[in-house]
Structure formats: structure tokens, C-alpha cells
N, C-alpha and C. Protein backbone atom coordinates (compact mmCIF):
# COMPACT_ATOMS: atom_id res chain seq x y z
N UNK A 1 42.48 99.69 77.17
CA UNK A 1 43.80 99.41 76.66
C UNK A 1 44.82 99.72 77.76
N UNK A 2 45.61 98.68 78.28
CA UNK A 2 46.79 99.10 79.42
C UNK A 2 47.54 98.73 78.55
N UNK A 3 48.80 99.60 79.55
CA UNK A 3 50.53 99.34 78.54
C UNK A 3 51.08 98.52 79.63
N UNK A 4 51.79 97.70 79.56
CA UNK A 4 52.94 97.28 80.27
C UNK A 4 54.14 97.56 80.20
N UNK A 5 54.43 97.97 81.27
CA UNK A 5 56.28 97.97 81.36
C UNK A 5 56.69 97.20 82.62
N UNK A 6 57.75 97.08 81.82
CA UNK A 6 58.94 96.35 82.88
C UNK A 6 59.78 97.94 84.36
N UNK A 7 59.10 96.69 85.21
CA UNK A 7 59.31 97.91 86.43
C UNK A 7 60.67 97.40 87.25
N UNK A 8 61.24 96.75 86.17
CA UNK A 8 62.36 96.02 87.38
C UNK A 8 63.26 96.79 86.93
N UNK A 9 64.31 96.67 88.19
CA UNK A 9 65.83 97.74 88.00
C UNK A 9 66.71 97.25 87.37
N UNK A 10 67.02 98.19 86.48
CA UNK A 10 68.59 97.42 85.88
C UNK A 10 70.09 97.49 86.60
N UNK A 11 70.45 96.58 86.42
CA UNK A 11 71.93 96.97 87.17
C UNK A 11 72.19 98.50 86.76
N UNK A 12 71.85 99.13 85.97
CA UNK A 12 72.33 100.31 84.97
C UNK A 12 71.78 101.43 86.70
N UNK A 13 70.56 101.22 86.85
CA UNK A 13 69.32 101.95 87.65
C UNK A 13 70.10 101.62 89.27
N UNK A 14 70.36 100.14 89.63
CA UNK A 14 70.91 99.98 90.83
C UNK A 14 71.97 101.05 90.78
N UNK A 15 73.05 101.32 90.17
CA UNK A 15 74.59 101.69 90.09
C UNK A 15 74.31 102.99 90.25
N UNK A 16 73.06 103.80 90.11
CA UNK A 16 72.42 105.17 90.04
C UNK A 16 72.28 105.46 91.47
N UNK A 17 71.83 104.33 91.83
CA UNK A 17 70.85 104.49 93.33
C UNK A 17 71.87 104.59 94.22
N UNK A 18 73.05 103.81 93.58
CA UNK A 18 73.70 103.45 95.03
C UNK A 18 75.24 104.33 95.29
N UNK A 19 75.32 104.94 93.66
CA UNK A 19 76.56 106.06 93.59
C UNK A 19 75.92 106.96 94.14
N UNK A 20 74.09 107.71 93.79
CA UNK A 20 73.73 108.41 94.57
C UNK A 20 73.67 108.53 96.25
N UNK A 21 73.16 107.22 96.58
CA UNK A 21 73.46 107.10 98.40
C UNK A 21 74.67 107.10 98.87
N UNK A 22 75.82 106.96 97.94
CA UNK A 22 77.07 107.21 98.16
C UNK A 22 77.03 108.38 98.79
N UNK A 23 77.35 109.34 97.33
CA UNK A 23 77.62 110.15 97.80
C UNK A 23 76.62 111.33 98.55
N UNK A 24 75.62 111.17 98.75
CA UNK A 24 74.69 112.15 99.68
C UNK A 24 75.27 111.50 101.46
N UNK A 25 76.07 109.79 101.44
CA UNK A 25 76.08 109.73 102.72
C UNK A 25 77.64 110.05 102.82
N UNK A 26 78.59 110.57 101.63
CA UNK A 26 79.58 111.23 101.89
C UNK A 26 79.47 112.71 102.81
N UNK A 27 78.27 113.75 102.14
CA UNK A 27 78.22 115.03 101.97
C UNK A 27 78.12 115.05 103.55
N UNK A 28 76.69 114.48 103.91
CA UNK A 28 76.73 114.48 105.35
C UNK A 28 77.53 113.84 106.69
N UNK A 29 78.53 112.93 105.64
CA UNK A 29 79.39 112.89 106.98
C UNK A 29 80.35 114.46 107.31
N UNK A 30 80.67 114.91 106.03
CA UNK A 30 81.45 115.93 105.82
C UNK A 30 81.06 116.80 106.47
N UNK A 31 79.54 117.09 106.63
CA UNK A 31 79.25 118.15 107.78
C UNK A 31 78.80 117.79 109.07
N UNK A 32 78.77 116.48 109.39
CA UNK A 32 78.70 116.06 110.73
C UNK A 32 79.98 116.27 111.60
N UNK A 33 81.37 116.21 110.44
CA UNK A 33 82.43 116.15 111.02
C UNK A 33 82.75 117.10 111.40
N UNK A 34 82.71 118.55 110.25
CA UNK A 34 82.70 119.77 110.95
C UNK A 34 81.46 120.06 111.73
N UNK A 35 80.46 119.39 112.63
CA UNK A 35 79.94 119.75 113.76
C UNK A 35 80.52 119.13 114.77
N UNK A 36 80.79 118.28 114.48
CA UNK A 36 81.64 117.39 115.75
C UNK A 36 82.84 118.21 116.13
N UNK A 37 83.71 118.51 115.03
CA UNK A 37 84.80 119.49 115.61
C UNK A 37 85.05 120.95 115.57
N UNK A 38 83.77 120.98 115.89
CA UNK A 38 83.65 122.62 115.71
C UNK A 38 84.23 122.95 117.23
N UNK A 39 84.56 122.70 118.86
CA UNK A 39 85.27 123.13 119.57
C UNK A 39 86.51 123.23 119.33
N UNK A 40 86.53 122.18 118.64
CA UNK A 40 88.11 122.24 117.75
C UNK A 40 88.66 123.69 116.78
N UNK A 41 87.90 123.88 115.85
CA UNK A 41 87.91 124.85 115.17
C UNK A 41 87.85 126.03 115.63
N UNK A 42 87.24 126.01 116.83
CA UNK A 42 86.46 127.28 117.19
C UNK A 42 88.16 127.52 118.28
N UNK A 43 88.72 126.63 118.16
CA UNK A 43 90.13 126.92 119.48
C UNK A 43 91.36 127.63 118.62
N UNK A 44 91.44 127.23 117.11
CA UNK A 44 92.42 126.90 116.36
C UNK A 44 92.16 128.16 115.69
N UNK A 45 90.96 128.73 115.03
CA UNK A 45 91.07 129.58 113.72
C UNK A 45 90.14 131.00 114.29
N UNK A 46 90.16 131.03 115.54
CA UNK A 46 89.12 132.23 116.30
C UNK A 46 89.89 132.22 117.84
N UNK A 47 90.21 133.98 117.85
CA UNK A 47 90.56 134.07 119.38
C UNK A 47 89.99 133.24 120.82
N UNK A 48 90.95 132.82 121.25
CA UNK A 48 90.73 131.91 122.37
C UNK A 48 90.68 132.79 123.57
N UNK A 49 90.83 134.09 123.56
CA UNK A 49 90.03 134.89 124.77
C UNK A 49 88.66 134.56 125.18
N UNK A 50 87.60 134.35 124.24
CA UNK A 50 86.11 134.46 124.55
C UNK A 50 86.04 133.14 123.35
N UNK A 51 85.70 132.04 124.74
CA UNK A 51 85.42 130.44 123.78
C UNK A 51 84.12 130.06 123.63
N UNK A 52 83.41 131.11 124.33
CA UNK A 52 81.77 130.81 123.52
C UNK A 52 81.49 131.93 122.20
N UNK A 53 82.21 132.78 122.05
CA UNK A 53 82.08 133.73 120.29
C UNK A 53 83.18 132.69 119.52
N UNK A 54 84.06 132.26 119.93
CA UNK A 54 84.66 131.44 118.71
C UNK A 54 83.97 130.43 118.34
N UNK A 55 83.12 129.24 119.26
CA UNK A 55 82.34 128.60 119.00
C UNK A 55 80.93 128.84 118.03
N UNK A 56 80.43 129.82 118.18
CA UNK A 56 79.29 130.77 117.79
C UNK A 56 80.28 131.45 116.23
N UNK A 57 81.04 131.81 116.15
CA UNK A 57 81.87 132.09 115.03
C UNK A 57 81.90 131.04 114.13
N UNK A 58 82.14 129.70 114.84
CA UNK A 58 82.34 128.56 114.08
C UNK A 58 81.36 127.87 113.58
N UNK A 59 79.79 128.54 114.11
CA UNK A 59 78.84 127.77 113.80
C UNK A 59 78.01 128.50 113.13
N UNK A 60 78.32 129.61 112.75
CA UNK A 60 77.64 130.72 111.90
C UNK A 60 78.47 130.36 110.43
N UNK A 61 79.77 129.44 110.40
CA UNK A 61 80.36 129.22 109.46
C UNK A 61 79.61 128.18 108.54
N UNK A 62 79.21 127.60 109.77
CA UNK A 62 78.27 125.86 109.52
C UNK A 62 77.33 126.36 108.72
N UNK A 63 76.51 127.57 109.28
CA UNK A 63 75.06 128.11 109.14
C UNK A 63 75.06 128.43 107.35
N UNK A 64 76.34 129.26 107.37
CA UNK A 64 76.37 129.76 106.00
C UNK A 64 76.80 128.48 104.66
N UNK A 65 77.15 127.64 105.31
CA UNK A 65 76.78 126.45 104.09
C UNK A 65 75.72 125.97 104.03
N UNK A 66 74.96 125.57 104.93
CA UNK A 66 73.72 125.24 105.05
C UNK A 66 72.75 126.15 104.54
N UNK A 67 73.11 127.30 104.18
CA UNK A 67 71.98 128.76 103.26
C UNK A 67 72.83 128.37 102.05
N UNK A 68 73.76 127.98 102.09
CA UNK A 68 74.71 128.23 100.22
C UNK A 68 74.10 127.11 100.01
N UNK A 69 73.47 126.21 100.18
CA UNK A 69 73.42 124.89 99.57
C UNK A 69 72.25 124.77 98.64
N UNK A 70 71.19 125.63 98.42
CA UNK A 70 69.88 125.33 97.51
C UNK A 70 70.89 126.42 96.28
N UNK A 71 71.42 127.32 96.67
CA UNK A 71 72.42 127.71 95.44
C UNK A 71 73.44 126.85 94.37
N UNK A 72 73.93 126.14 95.48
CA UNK A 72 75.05 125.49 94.85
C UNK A 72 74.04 124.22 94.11
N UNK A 73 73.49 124.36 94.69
CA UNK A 73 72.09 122.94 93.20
C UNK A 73 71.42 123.44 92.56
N UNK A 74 71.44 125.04 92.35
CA UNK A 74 70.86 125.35 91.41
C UNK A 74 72.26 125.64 90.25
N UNK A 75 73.04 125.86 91.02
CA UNK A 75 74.11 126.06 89.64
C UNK A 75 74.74 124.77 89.26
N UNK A 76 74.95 123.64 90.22
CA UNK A 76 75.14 122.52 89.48
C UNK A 76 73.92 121.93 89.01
N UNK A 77 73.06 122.11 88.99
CA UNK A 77 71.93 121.75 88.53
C UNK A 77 72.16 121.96 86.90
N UNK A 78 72.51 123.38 86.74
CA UNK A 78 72.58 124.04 85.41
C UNK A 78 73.60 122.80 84.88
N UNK A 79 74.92 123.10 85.50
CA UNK A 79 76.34 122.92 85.46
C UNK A 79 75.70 121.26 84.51
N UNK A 80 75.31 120.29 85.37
CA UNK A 80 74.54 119.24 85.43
C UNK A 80 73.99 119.16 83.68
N UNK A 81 73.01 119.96 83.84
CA UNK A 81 72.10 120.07 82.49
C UNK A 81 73.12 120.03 81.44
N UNK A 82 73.69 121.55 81.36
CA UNK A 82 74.36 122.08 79.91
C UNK A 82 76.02 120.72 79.65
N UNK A 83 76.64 120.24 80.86
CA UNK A 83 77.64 119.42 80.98
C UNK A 83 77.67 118.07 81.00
N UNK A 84 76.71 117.58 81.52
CA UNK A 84 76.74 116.06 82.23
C UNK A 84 76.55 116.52 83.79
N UNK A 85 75.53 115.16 83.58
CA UNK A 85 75.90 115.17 85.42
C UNK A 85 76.96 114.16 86.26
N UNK A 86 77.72 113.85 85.26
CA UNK A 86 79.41 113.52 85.88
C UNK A 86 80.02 114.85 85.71
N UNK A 87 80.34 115.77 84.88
CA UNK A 87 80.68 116.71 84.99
C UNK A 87 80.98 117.45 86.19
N UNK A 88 79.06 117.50 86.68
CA UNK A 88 79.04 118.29 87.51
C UNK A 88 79.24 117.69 89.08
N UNK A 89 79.10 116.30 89.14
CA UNK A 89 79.40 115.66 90.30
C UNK A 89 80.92 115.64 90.43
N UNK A 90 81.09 115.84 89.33
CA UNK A 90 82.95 115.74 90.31
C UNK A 90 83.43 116.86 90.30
N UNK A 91 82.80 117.91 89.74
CA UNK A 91 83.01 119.20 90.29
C UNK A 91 82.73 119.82 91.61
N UNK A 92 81.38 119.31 92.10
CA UNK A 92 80.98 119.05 93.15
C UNK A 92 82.05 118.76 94.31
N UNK A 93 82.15 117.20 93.63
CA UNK A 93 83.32 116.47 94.77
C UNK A 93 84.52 117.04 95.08
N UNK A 94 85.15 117.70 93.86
CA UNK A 94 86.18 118.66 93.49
C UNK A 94 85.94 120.02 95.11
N UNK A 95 85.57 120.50 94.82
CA UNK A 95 84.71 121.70 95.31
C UNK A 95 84.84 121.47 97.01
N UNK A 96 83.83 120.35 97.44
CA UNK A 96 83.92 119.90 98.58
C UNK A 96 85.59 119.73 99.05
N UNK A 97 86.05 119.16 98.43
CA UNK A 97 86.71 118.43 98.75
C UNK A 97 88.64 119.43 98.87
N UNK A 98 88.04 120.16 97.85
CA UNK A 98 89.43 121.26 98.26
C UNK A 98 88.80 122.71 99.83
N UNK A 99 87.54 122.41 100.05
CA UNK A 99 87.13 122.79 101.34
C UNK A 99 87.94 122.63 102.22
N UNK A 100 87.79 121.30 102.23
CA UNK A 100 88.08 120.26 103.16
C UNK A 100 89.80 120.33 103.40
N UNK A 101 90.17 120.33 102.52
CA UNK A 101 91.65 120.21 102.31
C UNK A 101 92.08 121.64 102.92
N UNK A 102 91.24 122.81 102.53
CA UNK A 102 91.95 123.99 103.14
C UNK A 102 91.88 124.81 104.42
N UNK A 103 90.89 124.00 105.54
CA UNK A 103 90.75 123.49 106.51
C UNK A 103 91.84 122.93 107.25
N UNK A 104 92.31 122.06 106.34
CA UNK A 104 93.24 121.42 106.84
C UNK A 104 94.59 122.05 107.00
N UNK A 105 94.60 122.90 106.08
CA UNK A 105 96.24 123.34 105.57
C UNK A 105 96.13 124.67 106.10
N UNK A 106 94.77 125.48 106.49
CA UNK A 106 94.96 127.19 107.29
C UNK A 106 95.70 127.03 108.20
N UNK A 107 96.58 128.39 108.38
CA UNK A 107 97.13 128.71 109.17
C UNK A 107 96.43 129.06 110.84
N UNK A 108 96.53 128.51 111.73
CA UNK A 108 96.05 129.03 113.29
C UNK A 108 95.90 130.30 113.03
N UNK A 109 94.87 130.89 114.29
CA UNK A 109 94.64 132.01 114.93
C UNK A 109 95.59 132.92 115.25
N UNK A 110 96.43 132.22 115.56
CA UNK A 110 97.50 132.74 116.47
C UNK A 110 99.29 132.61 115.30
């Protein structure tokens, strides 16, 4: 006795796939960008006496998102479960995204 199913995608399944590759190829531009301008950062928000510890400052910053990140999917994971996972994706995006913004808006080193 075999079952058949229908293995084809629904537009429903495409719109999944492709909000997902969205945004996973958002996340990583977001931290490509802060690697790219991390001399930048490292000039602006860390003493410019010694420009290889501000650099090294700036990339221990990198380091520590890159360890927060199996955390932050386990609590949106939850977040996800008990809410929706729109809920928790635009909390997510939310999240990222006032990062990003306060980056932008710190005050210099100096």
C-alpha cells in the first residue's frame, strides 16, 4: 500500500522560502557591514591612541554577537512558539534593527 502526495510548492510554501532567504540574506549583510567597518568603528567609539586594541575592541564586539546568537533562537524560538512566528520575526527585525540605529546615533569616543 503507498500513499501519494502532492510534492509540489504552493505559492503559500514559495512566499515561506523566499521571506525566509530574505531575511537570513538581510541578517548577514548586517554583519558583513559591521565587519567591513569595523576600522571605522574601531576610530570613532575606542581611543585612537592604540589602533590595533580599538580594532581588537571592535571585534570582540563582533565576537559577542556571534556567541549571543544560538540564545537569541532559543528565545525567539520560544517567543516564535507561544506568539507566532510573525510575532517573533518582527521582533527580531525590531531588535536588529534599533542595533543598528544606535550605532548610528552613539556619541564618539572623544
Amino acid at each position: 500500500m503507498t500513499i501519494e502526495t502532492d510534492q509540489r510548492a504552493t505559492p503559500r510554501k514559495w512566499r515561506t522560502i523566499v521571506s525566509t532567504g530574505a531575511g537570513n540574506a538581510l541578517e548577514w549583510f548586517d554583519w558583513n557591514a559591521y565587519a567591513v567597518f569595523t576600522p571605522f568603528f574601531a576610530a570613532q567609539f575606542f581611543p585612537a591612541h592604540d589602533s590595533t586594541s580599538a580594532v581588537l575592541s571592535s571585534l570582540a564586539i563582533f565576537g559577542v554577537g556571534f556567541l549571543m546568537r544560538p540564545l537569541g533562537g532559543l528565545l525567539f524560538g520560544r517567543f516564535g512558539d507561544r506568539l507566532g512566528r510573525r510575532t517573533a520575526m518582527v521582533g527580531s527585525i525590531a531588535l536588529a534593527s534599533g542595533g543598528s540605529l544606535l550605532i548610528g546615533i552613539a556619541p564618539t569616543y572623544e
